[in-house]
N, C-alpha and C. Protein backbone atom coordinates (compact mmCIF):
# COMPACT_ATOMS: atom_id res chain seq x y z
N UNK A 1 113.10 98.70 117.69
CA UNK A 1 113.33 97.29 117.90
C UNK A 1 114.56 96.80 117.15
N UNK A 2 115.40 97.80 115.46
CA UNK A 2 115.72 96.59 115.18
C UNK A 2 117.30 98.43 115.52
N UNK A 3 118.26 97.74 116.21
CA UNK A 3 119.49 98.24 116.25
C UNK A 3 120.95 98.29 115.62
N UNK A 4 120.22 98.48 114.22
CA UNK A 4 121.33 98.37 113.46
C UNK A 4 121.82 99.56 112.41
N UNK A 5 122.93 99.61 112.43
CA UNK A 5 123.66 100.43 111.11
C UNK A 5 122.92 100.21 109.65
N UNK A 6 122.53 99.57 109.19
CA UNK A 6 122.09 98.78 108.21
C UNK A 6 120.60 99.22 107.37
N UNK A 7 120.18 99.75 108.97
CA UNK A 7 118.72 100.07 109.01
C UNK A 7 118.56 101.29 108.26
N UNK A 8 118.05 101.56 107.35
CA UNK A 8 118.07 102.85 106.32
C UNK A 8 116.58 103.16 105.97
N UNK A 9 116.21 104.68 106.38
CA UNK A 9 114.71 104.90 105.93
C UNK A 9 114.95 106.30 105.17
N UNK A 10 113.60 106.19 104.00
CA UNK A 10 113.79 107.75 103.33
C UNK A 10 112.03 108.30 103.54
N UNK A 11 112.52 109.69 103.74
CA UNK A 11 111.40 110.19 104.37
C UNK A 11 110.61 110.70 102.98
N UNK A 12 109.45 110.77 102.92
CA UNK A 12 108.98 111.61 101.37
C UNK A 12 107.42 111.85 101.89
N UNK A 13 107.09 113.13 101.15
CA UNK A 13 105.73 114.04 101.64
C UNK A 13 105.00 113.38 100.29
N UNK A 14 103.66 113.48 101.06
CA UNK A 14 102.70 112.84 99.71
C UNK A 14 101.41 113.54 100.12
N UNK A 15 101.01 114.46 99.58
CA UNK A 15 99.83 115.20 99.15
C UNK A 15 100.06 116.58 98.70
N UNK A 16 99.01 117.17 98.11
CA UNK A 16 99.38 118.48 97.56
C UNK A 16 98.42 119.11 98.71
N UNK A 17 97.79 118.99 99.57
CA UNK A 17 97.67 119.87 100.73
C UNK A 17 98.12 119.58 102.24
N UNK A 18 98.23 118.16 102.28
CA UNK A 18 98.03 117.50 103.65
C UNK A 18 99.67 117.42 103.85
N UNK A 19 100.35 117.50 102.61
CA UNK A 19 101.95 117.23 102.99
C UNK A 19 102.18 116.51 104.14
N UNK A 20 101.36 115.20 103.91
CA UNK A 20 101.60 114.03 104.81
C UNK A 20 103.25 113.15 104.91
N UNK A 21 103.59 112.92 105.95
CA UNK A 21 105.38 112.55 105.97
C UNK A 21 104.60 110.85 105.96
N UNK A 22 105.30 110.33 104.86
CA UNK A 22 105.32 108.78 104.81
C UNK A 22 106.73 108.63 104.90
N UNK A 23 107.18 107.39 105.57
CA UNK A 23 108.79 106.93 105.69
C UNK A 23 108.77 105.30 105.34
N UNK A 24 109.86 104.99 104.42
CA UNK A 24 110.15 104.19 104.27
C UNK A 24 110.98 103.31 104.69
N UNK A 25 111.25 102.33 105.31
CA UNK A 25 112.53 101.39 105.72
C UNK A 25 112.54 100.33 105.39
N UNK A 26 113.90 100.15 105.68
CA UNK A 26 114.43 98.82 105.19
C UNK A 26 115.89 98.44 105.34
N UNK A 27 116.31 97.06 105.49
CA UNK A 27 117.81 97.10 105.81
C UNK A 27 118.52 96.90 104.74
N UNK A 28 119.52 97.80 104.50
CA UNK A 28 120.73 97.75 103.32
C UNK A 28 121.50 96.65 103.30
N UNK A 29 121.63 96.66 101.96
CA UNK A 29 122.21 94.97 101.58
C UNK A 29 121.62 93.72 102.01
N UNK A 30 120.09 93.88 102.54
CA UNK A 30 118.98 92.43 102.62
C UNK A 30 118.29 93.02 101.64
N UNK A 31 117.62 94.30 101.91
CA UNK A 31 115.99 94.54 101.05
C UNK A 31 116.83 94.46 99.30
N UNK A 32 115.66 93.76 98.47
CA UNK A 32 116.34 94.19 97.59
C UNK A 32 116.37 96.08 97.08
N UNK A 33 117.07 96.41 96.80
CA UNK A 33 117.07 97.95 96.07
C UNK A 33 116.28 98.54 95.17
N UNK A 34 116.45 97.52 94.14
CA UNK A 34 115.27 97.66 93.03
C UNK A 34 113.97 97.80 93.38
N UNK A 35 113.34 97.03 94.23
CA UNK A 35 112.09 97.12 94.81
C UNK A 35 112.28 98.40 95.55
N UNK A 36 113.28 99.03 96.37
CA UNK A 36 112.78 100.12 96.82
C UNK A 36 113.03 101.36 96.27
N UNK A 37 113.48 101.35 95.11
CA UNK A 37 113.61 102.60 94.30
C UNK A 37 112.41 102.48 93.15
N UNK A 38 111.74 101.12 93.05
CA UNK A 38 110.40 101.13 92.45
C UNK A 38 109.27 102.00 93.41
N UNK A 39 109.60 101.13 94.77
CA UNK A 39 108.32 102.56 95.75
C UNK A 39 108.45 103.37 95.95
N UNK A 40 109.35 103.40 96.20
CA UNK A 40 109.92 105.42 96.01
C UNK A 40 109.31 106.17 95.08
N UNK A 41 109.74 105.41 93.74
CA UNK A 41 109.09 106.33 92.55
C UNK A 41 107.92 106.16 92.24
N UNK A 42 107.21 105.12 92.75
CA UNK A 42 105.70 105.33 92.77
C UNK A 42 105.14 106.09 93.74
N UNK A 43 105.54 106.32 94.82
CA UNK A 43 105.46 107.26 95.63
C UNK A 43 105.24 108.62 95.30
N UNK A 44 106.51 108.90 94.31
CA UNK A 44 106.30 110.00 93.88
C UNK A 44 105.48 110.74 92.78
N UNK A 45 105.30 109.89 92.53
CA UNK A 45 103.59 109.94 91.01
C UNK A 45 102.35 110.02 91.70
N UNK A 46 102.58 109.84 93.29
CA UNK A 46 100.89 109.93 93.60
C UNK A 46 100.57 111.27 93.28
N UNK A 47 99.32 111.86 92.75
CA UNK A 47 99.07 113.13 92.76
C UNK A 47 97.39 113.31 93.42
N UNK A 48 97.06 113.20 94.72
CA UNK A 48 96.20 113.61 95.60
C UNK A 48 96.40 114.44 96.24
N UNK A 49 94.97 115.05 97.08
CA UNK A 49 94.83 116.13 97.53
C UNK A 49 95.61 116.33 99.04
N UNK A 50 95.45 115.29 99.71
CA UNK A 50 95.87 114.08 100.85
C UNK A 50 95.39 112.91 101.40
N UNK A 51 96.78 112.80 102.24
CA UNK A 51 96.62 111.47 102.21
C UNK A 51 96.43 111.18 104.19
N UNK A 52 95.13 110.34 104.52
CA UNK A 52 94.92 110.47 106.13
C UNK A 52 95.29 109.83 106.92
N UNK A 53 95.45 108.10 106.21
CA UNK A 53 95.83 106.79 106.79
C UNK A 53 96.19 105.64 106.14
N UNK A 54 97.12 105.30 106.83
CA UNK A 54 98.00 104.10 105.90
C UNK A 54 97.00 103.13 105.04
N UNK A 55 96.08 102.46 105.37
CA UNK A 55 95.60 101.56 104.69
C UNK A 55 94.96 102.37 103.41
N UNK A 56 94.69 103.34 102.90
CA UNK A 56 94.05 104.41 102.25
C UNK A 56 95.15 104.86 101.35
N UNK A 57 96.35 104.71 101.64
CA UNK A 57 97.92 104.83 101.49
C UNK A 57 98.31 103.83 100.32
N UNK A 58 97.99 102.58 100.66
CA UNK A 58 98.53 101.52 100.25
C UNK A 58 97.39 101.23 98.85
N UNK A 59 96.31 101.67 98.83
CA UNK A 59 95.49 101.49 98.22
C UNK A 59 96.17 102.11 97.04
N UNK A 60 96.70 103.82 97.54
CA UNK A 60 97.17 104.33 96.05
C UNK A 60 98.73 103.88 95.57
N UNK A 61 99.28 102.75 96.20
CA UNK A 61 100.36 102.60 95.73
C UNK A 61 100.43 101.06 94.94
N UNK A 62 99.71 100.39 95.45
CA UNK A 62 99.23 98.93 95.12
C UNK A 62 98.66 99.06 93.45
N UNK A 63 99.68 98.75 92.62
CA UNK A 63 100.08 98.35 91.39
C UNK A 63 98.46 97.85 91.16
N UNK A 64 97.89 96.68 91.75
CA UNK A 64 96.73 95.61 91.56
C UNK A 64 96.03 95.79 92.55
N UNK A 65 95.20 96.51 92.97
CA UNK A 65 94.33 96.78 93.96
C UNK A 65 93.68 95.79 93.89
N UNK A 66 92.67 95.40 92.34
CA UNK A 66 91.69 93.79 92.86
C UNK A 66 92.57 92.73 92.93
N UNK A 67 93.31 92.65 92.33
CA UNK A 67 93.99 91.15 92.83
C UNK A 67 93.82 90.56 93.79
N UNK A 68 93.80 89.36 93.64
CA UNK A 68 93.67 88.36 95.20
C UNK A 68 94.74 88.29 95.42
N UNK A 69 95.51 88.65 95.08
CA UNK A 69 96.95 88.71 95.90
C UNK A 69 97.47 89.99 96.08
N UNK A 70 97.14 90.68 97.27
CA UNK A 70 97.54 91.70 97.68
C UNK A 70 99.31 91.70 97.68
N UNK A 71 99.78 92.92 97.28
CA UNK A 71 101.19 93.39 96.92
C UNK A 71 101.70 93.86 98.41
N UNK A 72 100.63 94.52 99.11
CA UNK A 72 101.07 94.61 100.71
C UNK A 72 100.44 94.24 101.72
N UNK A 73 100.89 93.97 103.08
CA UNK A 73 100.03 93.81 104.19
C UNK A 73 100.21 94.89 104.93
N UNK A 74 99.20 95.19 105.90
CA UNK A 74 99.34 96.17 107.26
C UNK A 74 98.90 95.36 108.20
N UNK A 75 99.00 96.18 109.45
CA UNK A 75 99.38 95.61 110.90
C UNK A 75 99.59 96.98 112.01
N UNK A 76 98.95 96.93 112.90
CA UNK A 76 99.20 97.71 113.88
C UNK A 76 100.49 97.34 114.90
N UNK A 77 101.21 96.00 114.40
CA UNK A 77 102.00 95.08 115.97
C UNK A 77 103.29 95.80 115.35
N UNK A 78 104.19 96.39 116.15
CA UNK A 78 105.32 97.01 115.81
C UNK A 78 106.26 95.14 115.72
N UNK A 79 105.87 94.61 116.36
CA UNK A 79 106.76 92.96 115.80
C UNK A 79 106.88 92.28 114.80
N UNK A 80 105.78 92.37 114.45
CA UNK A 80 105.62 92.08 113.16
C UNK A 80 106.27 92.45 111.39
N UNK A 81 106.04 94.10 112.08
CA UNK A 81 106.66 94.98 111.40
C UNK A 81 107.98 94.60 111.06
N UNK A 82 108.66 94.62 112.29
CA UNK A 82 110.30 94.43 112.61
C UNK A 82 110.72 93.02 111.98
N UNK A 83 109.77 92.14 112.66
CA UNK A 83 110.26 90.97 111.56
C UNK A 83 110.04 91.22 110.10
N UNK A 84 109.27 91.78 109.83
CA UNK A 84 109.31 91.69 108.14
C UNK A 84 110.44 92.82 108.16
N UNK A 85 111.36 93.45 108.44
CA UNK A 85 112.41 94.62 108.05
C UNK A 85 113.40 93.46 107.95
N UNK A 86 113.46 92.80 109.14
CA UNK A 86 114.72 91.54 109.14
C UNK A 86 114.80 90.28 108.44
N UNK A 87 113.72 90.44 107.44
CA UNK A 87 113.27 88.92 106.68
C UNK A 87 113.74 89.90 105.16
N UNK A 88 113.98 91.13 105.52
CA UNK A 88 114.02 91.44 103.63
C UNK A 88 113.35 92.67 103.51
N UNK A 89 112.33 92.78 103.86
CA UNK A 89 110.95 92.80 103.11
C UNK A 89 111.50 94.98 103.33
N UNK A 90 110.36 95.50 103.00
CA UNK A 90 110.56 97.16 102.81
C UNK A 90 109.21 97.31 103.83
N UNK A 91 109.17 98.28 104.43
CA UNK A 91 108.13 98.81 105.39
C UNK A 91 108.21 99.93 105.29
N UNK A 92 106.31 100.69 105.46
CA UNK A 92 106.14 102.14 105.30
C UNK A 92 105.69 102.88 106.49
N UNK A 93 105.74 103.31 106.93
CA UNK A 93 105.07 103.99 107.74
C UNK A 93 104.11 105.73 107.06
N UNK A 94 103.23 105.81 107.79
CA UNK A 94 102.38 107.40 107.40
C UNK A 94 101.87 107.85 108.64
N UNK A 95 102.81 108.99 108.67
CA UNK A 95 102.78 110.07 109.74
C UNK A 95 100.60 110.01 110.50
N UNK A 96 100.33 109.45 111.38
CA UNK A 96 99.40 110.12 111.75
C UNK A 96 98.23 108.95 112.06
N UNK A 97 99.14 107.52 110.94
CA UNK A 97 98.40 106.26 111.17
C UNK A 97 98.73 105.47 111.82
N UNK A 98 98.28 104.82 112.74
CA UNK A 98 98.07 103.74 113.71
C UNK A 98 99.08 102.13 112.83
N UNK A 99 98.60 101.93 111.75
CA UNK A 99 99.22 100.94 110.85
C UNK A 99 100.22 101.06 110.58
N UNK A 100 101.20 100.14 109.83
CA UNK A 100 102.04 100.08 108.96
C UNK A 100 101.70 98.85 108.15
N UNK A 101 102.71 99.42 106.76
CA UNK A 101 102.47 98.64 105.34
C UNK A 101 103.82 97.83 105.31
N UNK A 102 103.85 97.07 104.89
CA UNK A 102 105.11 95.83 104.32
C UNK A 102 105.00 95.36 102.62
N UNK A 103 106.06 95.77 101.95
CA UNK A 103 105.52 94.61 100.65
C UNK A 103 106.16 93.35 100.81
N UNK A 104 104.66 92.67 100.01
CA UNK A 104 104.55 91.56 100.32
C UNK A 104 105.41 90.46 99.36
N UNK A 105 106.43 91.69 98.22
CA UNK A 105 107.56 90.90 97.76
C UNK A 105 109.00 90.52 98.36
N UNK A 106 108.80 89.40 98.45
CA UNK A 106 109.87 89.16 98.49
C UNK A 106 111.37 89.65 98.50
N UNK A 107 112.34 89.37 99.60
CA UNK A 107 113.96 90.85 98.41
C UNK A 107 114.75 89.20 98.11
N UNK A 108 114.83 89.78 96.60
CA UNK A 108 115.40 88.97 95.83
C UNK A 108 117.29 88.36 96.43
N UNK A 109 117.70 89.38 97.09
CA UNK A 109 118.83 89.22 97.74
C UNK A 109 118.90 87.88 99.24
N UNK A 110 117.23 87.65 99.15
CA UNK A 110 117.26 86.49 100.65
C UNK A 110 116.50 85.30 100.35
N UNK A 111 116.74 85.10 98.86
CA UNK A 111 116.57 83.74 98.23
C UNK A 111 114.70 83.51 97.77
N UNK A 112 114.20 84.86 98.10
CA UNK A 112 112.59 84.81 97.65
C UNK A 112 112.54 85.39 96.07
């Protein structure tokens, strides 16, 4: 949906058996950076066996799991998705799930 140069995703495996492909995106010079070199590297500290489906996903990356203010949303609507890539925001995808994840911060670069 979104056709741009701009559009930048990094691919990274997360389990020690399931070597599940999660991908990250986001557009360069909107998302902020910092935020996505924070998920990245939390990404890379998960240490499970595997991983099956996004919402299960987000659980181990979500800083505040009880919080009432969830850090991400999911969504099955690929529109949705796309608008949150073009509003800023970072989106995940996991190889095999129906969902995708968005954080629900703000990129500091689009006045949030």
């Amino acid at each position: 949906m979104i056709r741009s140069s701009h559009l930048k995703t990094i691919k990274l495996s997360v389990g020690e058996v399931s070597k599940t492909d999660v991908v990250i995106a986001y557009l360069d010079d909107i998302a902020n950076e910092e935020l996505v070199r924070m998920l990245v590297d939390r990404i890379k500290t998960i240490a499970i066996d595997g991983v099956i489906e996004g919402n299960m996903f987000v659980q181990l990356i979500d800083e505040n799991p009880n919080s009432v203010f969830p850090q991400f949303m999911t969504t099955e609507r690929p529109d949705v998705i796309a608008s949150k890539v073009l509003g800023g925001r970072i989106v995940g995808f996991v190889d095999g799930s129906p969902s995708a994840f968005s954080c629900r911060q703000t990129s500091a670069k689009s006045g949030g």
